[in-house]
C-alpha atoms as a PDB file:
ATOM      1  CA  UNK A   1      26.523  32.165   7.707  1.00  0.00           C
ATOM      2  CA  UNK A   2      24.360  33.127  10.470  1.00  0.00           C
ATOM      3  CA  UNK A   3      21.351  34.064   7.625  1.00  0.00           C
ATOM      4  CA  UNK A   4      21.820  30.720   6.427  1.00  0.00           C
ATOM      5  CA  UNK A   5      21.919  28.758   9.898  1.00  0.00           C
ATOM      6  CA  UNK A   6      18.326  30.606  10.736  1.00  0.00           C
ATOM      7  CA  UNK A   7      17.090  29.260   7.085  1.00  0.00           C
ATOM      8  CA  UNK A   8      18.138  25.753   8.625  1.00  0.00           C
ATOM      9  CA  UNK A   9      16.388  26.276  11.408  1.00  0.00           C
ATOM     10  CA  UNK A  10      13.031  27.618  10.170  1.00  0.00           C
ATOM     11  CA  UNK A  11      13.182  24.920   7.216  1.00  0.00           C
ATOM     12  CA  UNK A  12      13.607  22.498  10.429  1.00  0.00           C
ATOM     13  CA  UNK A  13      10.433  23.779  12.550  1.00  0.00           C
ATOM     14  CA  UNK A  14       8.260  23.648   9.400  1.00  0.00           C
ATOM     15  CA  UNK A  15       9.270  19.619   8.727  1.00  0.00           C
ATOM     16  CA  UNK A  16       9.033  18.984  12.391  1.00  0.00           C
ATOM     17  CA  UNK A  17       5.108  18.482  12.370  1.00  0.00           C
ATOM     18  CA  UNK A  18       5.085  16.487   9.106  1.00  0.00           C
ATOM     19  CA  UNK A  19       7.570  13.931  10.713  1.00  0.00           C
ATOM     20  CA  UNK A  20       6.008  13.672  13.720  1.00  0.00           C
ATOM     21  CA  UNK A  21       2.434  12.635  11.935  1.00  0.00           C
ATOM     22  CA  UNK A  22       3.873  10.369  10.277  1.00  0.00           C
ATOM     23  CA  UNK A  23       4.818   7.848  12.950  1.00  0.00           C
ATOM     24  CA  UNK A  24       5.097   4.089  13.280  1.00  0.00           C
ATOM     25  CA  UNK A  25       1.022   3.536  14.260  1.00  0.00           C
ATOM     26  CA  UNK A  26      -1.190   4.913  12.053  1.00  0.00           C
ATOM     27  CA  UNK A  27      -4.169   4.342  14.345  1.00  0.00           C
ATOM     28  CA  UNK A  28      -2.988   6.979  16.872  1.00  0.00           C
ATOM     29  CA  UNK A  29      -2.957   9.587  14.757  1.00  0.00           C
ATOM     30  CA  UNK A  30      -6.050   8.953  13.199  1.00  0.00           C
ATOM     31  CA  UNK A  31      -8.313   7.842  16.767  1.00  0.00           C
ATOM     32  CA  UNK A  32      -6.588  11.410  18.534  1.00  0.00           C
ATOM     33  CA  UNK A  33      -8.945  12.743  16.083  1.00  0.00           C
ATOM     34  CA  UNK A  34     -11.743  10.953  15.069  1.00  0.00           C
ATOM     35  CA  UNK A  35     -13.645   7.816  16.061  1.00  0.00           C
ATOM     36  CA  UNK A  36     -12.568   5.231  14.126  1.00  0.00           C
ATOM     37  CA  UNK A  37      -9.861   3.602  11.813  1.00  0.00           C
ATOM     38  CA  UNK A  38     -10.049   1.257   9.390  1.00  0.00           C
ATOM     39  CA  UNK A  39      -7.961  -0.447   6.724  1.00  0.00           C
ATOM     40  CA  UNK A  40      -6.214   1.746   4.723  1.00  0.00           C
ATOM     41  CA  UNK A  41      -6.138  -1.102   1.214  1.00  0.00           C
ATOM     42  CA  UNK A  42      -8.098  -2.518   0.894  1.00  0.00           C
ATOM     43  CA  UNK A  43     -10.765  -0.196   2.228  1.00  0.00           C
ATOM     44  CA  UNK A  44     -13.972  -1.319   3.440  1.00  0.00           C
ATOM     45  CA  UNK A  45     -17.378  -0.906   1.192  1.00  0.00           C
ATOM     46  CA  UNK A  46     -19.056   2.189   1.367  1.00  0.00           C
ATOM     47  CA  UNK A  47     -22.300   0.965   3.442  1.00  0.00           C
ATOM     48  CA  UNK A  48     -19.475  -0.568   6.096  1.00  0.00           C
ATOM     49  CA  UNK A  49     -17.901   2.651   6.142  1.00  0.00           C
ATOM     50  CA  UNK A  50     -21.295   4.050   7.087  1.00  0.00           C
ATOM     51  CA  UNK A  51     -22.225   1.465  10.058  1.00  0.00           C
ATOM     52  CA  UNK A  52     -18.761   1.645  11.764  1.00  0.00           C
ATOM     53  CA  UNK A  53     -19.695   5.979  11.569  1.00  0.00           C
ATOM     54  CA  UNK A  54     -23.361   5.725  12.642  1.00  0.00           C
ATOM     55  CA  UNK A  55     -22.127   3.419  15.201  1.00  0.00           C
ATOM     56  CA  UNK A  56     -19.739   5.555  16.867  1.00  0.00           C
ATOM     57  CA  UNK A  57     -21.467   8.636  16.332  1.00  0.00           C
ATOM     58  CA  UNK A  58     -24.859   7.304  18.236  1.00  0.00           C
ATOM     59  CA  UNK A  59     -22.616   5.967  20.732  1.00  0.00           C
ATOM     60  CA  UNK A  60     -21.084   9.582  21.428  1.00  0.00           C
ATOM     61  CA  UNK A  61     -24.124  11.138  21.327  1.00  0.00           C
ATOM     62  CA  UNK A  62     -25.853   8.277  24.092  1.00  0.00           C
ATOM     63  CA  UNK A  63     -23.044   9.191  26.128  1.00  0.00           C
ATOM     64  CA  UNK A  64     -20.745   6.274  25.467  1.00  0.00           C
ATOM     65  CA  UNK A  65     -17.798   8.002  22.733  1.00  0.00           C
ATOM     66  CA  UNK A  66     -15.700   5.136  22.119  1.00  0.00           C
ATOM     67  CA  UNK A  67     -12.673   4.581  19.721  1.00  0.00           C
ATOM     68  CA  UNK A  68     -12.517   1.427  17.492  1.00  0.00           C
ATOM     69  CA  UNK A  69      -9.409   0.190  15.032  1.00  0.00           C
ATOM     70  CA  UNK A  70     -10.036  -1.970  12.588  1.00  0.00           C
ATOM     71  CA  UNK A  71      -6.985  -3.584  11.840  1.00  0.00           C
ATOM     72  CA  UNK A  72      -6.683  -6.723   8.879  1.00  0.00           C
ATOM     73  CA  UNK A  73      -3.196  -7.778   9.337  1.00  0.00           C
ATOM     74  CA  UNK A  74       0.529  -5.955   9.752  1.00  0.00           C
ATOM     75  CA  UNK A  75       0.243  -3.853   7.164  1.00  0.00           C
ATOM     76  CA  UNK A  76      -2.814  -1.561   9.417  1.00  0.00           C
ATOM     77  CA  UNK A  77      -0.100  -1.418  12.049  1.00  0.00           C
ATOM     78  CA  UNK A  78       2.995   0.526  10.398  1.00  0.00           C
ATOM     79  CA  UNK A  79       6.207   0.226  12.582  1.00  0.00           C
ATOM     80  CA  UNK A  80       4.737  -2.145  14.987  1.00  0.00           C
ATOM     81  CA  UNK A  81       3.633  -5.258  12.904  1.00  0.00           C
ATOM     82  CA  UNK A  82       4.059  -7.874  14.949  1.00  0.00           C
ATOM     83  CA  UNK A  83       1.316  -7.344  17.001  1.00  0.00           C
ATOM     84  CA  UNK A  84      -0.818  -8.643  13.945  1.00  0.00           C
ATOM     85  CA  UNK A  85      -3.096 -10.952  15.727  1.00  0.00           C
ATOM     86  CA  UNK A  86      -3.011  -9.866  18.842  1.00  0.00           C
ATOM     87  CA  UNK A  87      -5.860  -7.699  19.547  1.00  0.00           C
ATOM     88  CA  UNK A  88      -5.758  -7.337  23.314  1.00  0.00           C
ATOM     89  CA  UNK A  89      -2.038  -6.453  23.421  1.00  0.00           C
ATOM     90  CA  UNK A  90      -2.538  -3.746  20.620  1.00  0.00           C
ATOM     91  CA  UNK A  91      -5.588  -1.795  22.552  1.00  0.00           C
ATOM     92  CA  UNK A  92      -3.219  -1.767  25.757  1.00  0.00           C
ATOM     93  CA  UNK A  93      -0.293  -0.920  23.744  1.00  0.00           C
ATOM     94  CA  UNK A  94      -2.744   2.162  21.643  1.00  0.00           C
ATOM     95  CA  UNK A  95      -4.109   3.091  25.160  1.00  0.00           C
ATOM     96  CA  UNK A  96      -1.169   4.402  26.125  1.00  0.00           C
ATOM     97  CA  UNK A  97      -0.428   5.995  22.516  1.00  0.00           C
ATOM     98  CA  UNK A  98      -3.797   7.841  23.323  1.00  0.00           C
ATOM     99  CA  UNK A  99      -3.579   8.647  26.809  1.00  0.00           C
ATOM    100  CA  UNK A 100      -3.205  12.346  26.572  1.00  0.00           C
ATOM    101  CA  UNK A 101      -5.949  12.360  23.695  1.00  0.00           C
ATOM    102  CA  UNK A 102      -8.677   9.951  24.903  1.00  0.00           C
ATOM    103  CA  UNK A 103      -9.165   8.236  27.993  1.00  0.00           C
ATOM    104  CA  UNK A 104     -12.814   5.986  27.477  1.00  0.00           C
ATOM    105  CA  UNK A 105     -13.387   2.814  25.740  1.00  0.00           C
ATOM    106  CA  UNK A 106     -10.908   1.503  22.705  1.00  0.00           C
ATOM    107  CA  UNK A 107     -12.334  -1.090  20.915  1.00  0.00           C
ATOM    108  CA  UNK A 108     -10.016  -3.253  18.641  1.00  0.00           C
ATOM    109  CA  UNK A 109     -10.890  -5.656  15.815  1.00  0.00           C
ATOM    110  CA  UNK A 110      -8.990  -8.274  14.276  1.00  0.00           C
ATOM    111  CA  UNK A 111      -9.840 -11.252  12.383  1.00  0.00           C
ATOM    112  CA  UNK A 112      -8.603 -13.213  15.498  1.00  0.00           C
ATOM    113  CA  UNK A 113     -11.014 -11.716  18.074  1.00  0.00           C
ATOM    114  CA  UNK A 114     -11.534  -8.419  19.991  1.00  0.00           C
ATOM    115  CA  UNK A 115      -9.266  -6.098  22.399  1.00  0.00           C
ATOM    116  CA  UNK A 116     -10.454  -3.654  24.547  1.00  0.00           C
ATOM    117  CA  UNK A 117      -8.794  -1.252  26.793  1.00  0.00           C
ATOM    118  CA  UNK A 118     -11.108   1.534  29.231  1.00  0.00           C
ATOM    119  CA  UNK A 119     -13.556   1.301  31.640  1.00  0.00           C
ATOM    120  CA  UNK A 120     -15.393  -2.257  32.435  1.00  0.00           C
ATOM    121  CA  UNK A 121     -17.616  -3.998  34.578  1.00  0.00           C
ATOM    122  CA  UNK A 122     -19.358  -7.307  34.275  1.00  0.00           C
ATOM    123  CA  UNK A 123     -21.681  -6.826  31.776  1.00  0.00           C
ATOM    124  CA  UNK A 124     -18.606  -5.636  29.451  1.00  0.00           C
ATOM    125  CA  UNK A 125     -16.880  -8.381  30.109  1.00  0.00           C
ATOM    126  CA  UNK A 126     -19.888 -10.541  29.466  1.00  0.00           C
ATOM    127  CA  UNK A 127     -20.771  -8.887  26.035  1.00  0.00           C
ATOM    128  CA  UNK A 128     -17.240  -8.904  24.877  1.00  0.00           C
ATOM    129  CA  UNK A 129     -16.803 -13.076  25.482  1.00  0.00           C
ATOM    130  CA  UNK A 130     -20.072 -13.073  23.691  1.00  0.00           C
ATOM    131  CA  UNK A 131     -18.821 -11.483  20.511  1.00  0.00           C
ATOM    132  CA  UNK A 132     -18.228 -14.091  17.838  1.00  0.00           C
ATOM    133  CA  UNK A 133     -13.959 -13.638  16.358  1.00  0.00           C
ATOM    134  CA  UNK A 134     -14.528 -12.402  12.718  1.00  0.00           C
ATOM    135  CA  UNK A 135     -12.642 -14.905  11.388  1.00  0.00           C
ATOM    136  CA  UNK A 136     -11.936 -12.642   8.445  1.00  0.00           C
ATOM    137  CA  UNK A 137      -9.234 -10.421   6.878  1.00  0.00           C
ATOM    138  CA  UNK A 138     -11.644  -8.716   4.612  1.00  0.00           C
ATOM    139  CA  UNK A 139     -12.189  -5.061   5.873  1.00  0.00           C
ATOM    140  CA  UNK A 140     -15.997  -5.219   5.263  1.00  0.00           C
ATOM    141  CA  UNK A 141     -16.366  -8.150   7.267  1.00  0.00           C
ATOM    142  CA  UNK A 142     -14.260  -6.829  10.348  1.00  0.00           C
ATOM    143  CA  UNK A 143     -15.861  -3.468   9.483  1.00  0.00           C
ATOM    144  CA  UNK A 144     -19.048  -4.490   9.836  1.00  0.00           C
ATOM    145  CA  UNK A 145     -18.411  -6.592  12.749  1.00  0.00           C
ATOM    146  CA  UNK A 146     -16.796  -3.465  14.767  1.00  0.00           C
ATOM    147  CA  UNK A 147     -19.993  -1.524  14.143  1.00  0.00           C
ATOM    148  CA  UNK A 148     -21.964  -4.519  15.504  1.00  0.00           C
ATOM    149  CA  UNK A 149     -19.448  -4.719  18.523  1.00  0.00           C
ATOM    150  CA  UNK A 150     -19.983  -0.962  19.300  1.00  0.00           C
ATOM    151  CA  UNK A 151     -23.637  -1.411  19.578  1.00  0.00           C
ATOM    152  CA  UNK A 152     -23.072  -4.606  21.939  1.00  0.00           C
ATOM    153  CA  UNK A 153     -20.579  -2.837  24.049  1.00  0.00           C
ATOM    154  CA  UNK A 154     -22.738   0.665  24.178  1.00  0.00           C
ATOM    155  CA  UNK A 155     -26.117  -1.298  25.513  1.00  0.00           C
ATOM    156  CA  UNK A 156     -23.862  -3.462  27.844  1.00  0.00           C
ATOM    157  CA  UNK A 157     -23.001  -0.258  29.528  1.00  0.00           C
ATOM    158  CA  UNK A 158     -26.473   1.094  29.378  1.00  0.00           C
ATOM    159  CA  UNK A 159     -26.130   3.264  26.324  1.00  0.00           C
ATOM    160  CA  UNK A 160     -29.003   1.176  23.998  1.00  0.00           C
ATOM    161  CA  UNK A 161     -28.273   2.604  20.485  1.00  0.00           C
ATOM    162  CA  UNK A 162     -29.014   1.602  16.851  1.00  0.00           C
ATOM    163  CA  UNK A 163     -27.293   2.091  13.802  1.00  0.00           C
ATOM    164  CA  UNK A 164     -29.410   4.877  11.230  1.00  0.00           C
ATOM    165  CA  UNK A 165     -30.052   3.376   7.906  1.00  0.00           C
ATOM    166  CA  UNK A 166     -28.727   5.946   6.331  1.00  0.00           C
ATOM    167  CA  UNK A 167     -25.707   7.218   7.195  1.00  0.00           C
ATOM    168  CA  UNK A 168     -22.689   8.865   5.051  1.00  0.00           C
ATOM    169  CA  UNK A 169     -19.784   8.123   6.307  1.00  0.00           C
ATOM    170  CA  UNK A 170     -17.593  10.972   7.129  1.00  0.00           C
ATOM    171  CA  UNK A 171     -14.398   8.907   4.992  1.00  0.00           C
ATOM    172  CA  UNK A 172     -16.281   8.788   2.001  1.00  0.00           C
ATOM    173  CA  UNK A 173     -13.786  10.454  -0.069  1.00  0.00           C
ATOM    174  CA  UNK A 174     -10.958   9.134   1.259  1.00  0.00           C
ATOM    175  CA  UNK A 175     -10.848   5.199   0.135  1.00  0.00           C
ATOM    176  CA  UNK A 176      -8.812   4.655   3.966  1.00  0.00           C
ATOM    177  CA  UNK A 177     -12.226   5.642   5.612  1.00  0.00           C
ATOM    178  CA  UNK A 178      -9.773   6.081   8.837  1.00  0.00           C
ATOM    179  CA  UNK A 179      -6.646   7.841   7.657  1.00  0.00           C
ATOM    180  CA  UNK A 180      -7.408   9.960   5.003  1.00  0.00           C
ATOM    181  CA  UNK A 181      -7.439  13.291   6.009  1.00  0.00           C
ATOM    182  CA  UNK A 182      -4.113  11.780   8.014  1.00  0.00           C
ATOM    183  CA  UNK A 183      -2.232  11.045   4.679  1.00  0.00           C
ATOM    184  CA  UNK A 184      -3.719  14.191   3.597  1.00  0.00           C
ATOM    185  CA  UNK A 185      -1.873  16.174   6.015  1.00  0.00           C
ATOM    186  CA  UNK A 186       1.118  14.753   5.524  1.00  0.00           C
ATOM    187  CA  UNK A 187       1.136  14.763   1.760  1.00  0.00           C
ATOM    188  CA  UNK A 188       0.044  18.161   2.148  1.00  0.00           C
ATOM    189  CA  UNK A 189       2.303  19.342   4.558  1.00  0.00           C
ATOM    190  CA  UNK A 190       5.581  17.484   2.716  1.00  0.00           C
ATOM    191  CA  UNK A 191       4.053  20.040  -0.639  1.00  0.00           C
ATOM    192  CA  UNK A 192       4.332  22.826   1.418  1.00  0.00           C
ATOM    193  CA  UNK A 193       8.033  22.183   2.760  1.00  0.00           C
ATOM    194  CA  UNK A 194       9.443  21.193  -0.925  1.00  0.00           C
ATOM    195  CA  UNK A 195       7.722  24.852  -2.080  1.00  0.00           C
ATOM    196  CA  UNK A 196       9.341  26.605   1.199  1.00  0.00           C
ATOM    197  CA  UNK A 197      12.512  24.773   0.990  1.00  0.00           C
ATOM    198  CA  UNK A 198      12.663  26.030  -3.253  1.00  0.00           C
ATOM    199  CA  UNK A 199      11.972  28.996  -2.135  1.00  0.00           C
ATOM    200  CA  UNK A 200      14.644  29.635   0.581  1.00  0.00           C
ATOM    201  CA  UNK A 201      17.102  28.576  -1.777  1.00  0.00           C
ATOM    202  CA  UNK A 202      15.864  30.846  -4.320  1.00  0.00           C
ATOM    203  CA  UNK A 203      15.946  33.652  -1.375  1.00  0.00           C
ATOM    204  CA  UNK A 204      19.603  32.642   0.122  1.00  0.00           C
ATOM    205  CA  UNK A 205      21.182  32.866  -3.449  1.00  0.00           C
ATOM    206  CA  UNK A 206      19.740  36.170  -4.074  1.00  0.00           C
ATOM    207  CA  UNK A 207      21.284  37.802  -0.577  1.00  0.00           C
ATOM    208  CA  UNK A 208      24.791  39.524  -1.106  1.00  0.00           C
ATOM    209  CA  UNK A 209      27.370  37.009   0.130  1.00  0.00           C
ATOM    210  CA  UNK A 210      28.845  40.114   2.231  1.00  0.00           C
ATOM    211  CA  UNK A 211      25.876  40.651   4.310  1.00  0.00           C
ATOM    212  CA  UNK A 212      27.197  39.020   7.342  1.00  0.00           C
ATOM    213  CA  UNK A 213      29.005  42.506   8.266  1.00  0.00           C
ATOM    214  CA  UNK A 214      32.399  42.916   8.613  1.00  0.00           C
ATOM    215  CA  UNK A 215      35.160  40.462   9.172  1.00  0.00           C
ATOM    216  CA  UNK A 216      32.690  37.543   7.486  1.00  0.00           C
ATOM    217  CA  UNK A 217      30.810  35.029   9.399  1.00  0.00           C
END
């Protein structure tokens, strides 16, 4: 009994990290590691994909790393979908989901308009009220129109960038171009349990019932 409670408890440790990716808001997971999310289906076109990643990288490298989610309606937002359309509650609601990952500028898009949680001053302020809503649910368009907000927000603050012509994005292969490698980890990881747990089951059957010792369990 006491081989097979230590089983339970190793199988348990080894799940733990796959649950815990795998939370109600995508867009933490996926911002705590890179710059960006976007719409996971549809996904954005390719040459969107690369403005949103030239964007943010020449932003990071002016001195101005910022983290943008594109979000198109609930479906971007997991457990949490009723703050669809509501772009500045969302970035003060991811802020906090981020807090112990990144502290500067959060950028969110929605068709409705922007949000933006971090550091601010008038010129911010100025060239946020100045950025026309998308108006759009397509992921290109709001795509497209993050990458454009990046560039406003980075020269407000004194970071002037541009956006290379040619840039591959780093979410090429994943069609999310945001949460890929995120899915891929958990897909991954939830592999890796199903072959440990088969294997611990194999292991436990093969183990002489009377190797507890004496007297049992």
């Amino acid at each position: 009994m006491r081989r097979t409670l230590s089983l339970a408890a190793i199988l348990l440790v080894s799940v733990a990290p796959v649950l815990a990716l795998a939370d109600g808001d995508p867009a933490s997971d996926t911002l705590a590691l890179k710059s960006y999310f976007l719409p996971v289906a549809p996904a954005a076109s390719t040459a969107a994909m690369a403005r949103i990643d030239g964007a943010t990288t020449a932003a990071e490298q002016a001195g101005y790393p910022v983290r943008v989610a594109v979000i198109s309606g609930a479906i971007d937002l997991g457990a949490i979908p009723e703050m669809a359309g509501k772009p500045q509650v969302y970035a003060d609601f991811l802020a906090t989901e981020l807090q112990f990952a990144f502290k500067g500028p959060l950028l969110i898009v929605m068709p409705q308009g922007y949000g933006y949680h971090g550091p601010s001053n008038a010129p911010v302020s100025a060239a946020l009220k100045a950025l026309p809503p998308p108006s759009s649910a397509d992921p290109t368009v709001l795509t497209n129109a993050a990458a454009d907000a990046v560039v406003a927000l980075a020269a407000a603050d004194g970071h002037a960038i541009t956006i290379p012509v040619a840039t591959t994005p780093a979410a090429t292969a994943a069609p999310s171009g945001g949460s890929g490698s995120l899915v891929a980890i958990v897909v991954g990881g939830g592999v890796g349990t199903v072959v440990l747990l088969g294997g611990a089951i194999w292991w436990v059957r093969r183990v002489p019932a009377d190797d507890a010792g004496p007297g049992g369990s």
